[in-house]
Protein backbone atom coordinates (compact mmCIF):
# COMPACT_ATOMS: atom_id res chain seq x y z
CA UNK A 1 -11.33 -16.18 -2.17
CA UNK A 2 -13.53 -13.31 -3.71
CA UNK A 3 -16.72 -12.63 -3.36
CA UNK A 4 -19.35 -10.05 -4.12
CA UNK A 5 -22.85 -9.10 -2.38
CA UNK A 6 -25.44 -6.59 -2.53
CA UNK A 7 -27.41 -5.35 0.07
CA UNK A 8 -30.81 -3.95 0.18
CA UNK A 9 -29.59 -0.31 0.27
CA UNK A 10 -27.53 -1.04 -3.36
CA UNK A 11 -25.09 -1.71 -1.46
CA UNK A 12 -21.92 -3.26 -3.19
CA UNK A 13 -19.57 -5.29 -1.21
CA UNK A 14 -16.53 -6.87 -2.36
CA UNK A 15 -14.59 -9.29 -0.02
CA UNK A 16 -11.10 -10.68 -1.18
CA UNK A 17 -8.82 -13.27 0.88
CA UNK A 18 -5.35 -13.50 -0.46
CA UNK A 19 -1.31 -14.29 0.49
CA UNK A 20 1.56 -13.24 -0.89
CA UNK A 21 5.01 -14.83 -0.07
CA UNK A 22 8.73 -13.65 0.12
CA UNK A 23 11.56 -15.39 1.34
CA UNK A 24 9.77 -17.95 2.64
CA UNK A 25 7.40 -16.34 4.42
CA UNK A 26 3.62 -16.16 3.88
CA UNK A 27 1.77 -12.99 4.47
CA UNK A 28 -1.95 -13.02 4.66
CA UNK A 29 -4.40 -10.18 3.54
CA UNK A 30 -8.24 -9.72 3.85
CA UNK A 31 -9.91 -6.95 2.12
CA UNK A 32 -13.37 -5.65 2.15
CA UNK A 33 -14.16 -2.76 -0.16
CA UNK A 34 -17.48 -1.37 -0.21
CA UNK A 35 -19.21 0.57 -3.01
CA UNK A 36 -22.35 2.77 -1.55
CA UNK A 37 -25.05 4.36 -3.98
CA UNK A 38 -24.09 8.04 -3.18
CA UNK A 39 -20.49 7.00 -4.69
CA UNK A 40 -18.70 6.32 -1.91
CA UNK A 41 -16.23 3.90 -1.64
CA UNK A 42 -14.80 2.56 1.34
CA UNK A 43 -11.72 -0.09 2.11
CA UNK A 44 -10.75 -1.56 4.79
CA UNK A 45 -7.95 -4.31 5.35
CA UNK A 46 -6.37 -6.42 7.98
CA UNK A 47 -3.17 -8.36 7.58
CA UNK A 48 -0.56 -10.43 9.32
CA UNK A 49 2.16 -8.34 7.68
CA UNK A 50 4.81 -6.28 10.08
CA UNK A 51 2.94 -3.26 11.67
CA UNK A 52 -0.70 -4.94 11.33
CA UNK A 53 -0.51 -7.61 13.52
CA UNK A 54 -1.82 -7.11 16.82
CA UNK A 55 -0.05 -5.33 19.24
CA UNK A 56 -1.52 -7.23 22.99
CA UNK A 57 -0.11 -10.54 21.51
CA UNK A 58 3.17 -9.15 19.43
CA UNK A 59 2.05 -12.90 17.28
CA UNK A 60 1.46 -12.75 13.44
CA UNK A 61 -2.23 -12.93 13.66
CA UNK A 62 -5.44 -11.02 11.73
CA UNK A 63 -6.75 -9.67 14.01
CA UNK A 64 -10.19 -8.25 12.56
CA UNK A 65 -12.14 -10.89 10.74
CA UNK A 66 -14.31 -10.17 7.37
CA UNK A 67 -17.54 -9.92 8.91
CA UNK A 68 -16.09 -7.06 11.42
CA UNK A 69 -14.16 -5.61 8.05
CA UNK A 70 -17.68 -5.61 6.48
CA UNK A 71 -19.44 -4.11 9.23
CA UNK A 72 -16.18 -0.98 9.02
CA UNK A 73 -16.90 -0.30 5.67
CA UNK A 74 -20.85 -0.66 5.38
CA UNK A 75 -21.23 2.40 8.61
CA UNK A 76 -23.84 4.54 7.04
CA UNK A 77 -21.74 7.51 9.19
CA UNK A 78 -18.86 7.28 6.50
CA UNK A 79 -20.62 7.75 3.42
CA UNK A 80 -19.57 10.89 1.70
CA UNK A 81 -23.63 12.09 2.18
CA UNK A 82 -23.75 11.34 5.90
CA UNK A 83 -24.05 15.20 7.99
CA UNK A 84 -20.90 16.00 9.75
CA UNK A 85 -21.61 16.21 13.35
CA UNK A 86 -21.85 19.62 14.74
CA UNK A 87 -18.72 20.70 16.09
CA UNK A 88 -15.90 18.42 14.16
CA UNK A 89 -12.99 20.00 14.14
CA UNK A 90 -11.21 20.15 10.50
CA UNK A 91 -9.38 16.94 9.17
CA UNK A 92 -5.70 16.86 10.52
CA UNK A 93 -3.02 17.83 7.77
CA UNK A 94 -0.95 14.88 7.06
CA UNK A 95 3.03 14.75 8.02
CA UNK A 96 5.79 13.18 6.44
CA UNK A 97 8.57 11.26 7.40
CA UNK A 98 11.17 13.76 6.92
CA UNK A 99 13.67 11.13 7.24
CA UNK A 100 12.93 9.81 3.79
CA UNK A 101 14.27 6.18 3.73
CA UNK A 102 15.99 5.68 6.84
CA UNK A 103 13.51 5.17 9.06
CA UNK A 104 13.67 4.49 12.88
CA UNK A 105 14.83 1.25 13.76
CA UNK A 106 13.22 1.14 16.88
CA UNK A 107 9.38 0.50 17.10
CA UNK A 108 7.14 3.22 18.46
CA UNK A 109 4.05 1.82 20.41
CA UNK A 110 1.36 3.19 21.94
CA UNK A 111 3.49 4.36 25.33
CA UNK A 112 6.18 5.40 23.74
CA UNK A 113 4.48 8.01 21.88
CA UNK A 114 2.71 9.17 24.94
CA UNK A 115 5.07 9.85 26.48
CA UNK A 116 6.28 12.16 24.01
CA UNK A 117 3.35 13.88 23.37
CA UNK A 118 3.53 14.28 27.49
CA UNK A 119 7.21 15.62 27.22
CA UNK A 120 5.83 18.24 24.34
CA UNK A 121 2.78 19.28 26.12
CA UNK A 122 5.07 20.94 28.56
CA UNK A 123 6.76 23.10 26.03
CA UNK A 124 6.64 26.69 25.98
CA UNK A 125 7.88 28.91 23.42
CA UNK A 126 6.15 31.81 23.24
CA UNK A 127 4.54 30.49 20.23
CA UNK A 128 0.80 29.18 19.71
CA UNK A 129 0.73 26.33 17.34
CA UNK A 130 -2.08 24.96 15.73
CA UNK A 131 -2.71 21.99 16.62
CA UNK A 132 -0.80 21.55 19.70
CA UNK A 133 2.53 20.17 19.55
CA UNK A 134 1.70 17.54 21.49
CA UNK A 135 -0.01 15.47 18.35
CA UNK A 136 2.90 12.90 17.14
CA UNK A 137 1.45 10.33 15.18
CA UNK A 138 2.96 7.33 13.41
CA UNK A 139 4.38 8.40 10.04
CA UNK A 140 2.81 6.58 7.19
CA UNK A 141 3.54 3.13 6.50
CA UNK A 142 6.00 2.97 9.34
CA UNK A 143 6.59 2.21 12.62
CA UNK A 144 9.62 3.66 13.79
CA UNK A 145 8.63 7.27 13.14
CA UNK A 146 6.26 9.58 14.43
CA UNK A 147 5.65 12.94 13.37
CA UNK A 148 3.41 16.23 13.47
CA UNK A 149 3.02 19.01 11.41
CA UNK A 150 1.76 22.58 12.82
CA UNK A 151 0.85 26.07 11.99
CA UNK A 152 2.43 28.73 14.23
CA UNK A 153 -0.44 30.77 14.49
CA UNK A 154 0.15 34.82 13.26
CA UNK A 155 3.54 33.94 12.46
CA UNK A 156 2.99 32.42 8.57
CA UNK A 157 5.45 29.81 9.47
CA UNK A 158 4.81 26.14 9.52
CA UNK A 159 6.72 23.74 12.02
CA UNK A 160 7.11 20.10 11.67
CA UNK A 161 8.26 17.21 14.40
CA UNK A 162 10.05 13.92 13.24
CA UNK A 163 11.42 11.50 16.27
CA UNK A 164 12.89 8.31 15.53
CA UNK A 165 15.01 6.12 17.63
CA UNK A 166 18.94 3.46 16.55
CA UNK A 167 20.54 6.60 15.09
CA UNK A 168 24.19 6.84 15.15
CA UNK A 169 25.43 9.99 16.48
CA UNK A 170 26.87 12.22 13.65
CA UNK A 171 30.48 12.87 13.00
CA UNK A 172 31.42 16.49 11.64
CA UNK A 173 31.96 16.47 8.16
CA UNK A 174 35.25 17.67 6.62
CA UNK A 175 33.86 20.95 5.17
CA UNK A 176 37.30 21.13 2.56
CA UNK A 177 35.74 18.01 0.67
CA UNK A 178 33.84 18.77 -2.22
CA UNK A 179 31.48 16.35 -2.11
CA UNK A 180 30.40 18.02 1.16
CA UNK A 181 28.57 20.95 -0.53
CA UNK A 182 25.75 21.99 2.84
CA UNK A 183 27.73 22.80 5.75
CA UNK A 184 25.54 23.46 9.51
CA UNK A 185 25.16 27.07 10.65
CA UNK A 186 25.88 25.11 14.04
CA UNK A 187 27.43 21.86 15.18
CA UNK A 188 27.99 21.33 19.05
CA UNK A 189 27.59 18.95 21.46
CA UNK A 190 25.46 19.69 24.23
CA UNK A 191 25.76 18.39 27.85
CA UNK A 192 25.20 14.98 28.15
CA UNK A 193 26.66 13.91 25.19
CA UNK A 194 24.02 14.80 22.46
CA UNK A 195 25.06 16.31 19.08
CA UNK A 196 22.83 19.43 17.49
CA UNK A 197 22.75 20.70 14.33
CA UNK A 198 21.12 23.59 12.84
CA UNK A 199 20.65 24.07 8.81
CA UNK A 200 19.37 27.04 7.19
CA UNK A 201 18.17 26.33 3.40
CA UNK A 202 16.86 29.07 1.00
CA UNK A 203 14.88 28.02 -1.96
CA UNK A 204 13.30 29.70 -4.81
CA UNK A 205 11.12 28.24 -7.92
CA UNK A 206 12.13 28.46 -11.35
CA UNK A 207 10.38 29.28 -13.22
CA UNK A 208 9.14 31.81 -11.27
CA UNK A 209 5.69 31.88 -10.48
CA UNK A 210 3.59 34.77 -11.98
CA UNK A 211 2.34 36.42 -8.44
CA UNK A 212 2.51 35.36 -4.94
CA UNK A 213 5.66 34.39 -3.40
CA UNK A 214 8.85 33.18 -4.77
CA UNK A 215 10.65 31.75 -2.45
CA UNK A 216 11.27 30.97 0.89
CA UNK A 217 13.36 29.31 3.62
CA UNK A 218 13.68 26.27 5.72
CA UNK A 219 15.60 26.12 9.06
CA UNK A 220 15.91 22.83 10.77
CA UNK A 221 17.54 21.74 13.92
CA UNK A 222 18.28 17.81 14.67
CA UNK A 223 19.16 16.45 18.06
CA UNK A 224 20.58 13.05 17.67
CA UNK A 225 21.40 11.88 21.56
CA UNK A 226 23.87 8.70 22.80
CA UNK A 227 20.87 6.68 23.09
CA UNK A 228 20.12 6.74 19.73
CA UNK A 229 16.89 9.18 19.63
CA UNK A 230 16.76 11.89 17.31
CA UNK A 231 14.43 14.39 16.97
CA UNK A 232 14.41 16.83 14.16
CA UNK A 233 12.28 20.11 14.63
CA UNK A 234 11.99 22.02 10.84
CA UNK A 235 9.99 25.21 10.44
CA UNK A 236 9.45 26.63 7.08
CA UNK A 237 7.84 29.98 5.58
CA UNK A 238 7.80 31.72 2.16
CA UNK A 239 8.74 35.20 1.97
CA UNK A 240 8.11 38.33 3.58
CA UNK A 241 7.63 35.60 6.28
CA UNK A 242 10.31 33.89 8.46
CA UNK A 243 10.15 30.71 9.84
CA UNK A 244 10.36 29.98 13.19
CA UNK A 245 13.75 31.11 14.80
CA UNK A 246 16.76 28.66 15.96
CA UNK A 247 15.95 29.39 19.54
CA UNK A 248 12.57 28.08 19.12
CA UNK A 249 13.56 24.94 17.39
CA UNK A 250 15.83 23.97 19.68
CA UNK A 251 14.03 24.61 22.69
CA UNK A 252 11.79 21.77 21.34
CA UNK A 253 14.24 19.61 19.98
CA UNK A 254 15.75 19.31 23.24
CA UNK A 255 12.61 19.10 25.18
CA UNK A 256 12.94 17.12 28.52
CA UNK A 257 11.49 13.73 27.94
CA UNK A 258 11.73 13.45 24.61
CA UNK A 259 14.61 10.89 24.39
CA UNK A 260 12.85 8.05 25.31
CA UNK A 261 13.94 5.64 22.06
């Protein structure tokens, strides 16, 4: 079903009911996209698709209907023209799932990630980050990941948090074969049972850029425990700065509370 509708503002609204189906199984979409006279355009969707459906019943259901997706996207406050309330603080900077494809196989809700944030909140370093450490969100398009990404504040050095739970612990690679080419700086096991690593990477660009800095490093510790949670802790800065140092990682990587997955 589409349909179109104008309202007395100039309003454009377009509403569009569709399925796809794989396997067998029928997945149901409604869209509402809304097209405002200052140029604004605004989408909003609900589905019965894995990590939409609603998370009090755990059922495949929609749970917003189209007149509640057109009231979303017709809010006069999200127009690109609307005044920005005094006091907003600046948009959060996106993080990625540094895990790349292999995402967490367990499902992170609500408490879980509470509870990490609660375990990271209690974290001291030395450091002050910026935004607080304790700001894991839900990776993109996933729900077996959360991450945050931070700014160690006077430091020039970046630091970003990836947790995901069902990870195997890791085996020590044979560092004679040659298809094993990036060998940890560390590899132990710590009480308990949990494996750490710690990876130092240098890069450069090429070609190299006319001014400002060419090159940097990454350092990255991973704490993979028997439960299956691992949490990876990666800091990054372009020369003269350092990132963050080992000792700092892994006090947060190994962060009481955090293996909860």
């Amino acid at each position: 079903m589409q349909e179109r509708t104008t309202s007395a503002d100039g309003t454009v609204v377009d509403t569009n009911v569709s399925w796809s189906e794989f396997g067998g199984t029928r997945t149901n979409y409604r869209t509402v996209t809304a097209y405002a006279p200052d140029g604004t355009h605004i989408t909003a969707t609900a589905s019965d698709a894995e990590g939409f459906q609603s998370t009090n019943t755990g059922d495949r259901d929609i749970v917003l209907t189209i007149d509640e997706l057109k009231a979303l996207v017709t809010l006069p406050e999200l127009r690109i023209s609307a005044p920005v309330p005094a006091d907003t603080p600046e948009p959060r900077e996106g993080c990625d799932d540094s895990f790349g494809l292999f995402s967490g196989d367990t499902a992170i809700d609500a408490e879980l990630a509470t509870n990490l944030n609660t375990a990271l909140e209690r974290v001291d370093t030395g450091e002050r980050f910026d935004p607080g450490l304790n700001t894991l969100r839900l990776a993109d398009f996933e729900t077996g990941v959360v991450c945050t990404h931070v700014d160690a504040v006077g430091t020039g050095a970046d630091l970003t948090i990836s947790i995901r739970g069902g990870q195997e612990l890791p085996v020590m690679p044979d560092i004679y074969d040659p298809a094993y080419q990036n060998r940890p700086t560390d590899f132990e096991t710590l009480d308990g049972g949990a494996v750490l690593r710690i990876e130092e990477a240098p890069y450069s660009y090429s070609p190299a850029l006319p001014e400002g800095p060419n090159g940097g490093m990454r350092r990255t510790v991973t704490v993979t425990y028997p439960s299956g949670t691992e949490v990876e802790v990666r800091s990054h800065a372009e020369r003269p700065d350092e990132p963050l140092s080992a000792n700092t990682l892994r006090t947060i990587a190994t962060a009481d509370g955090l293996d909860v997955l």
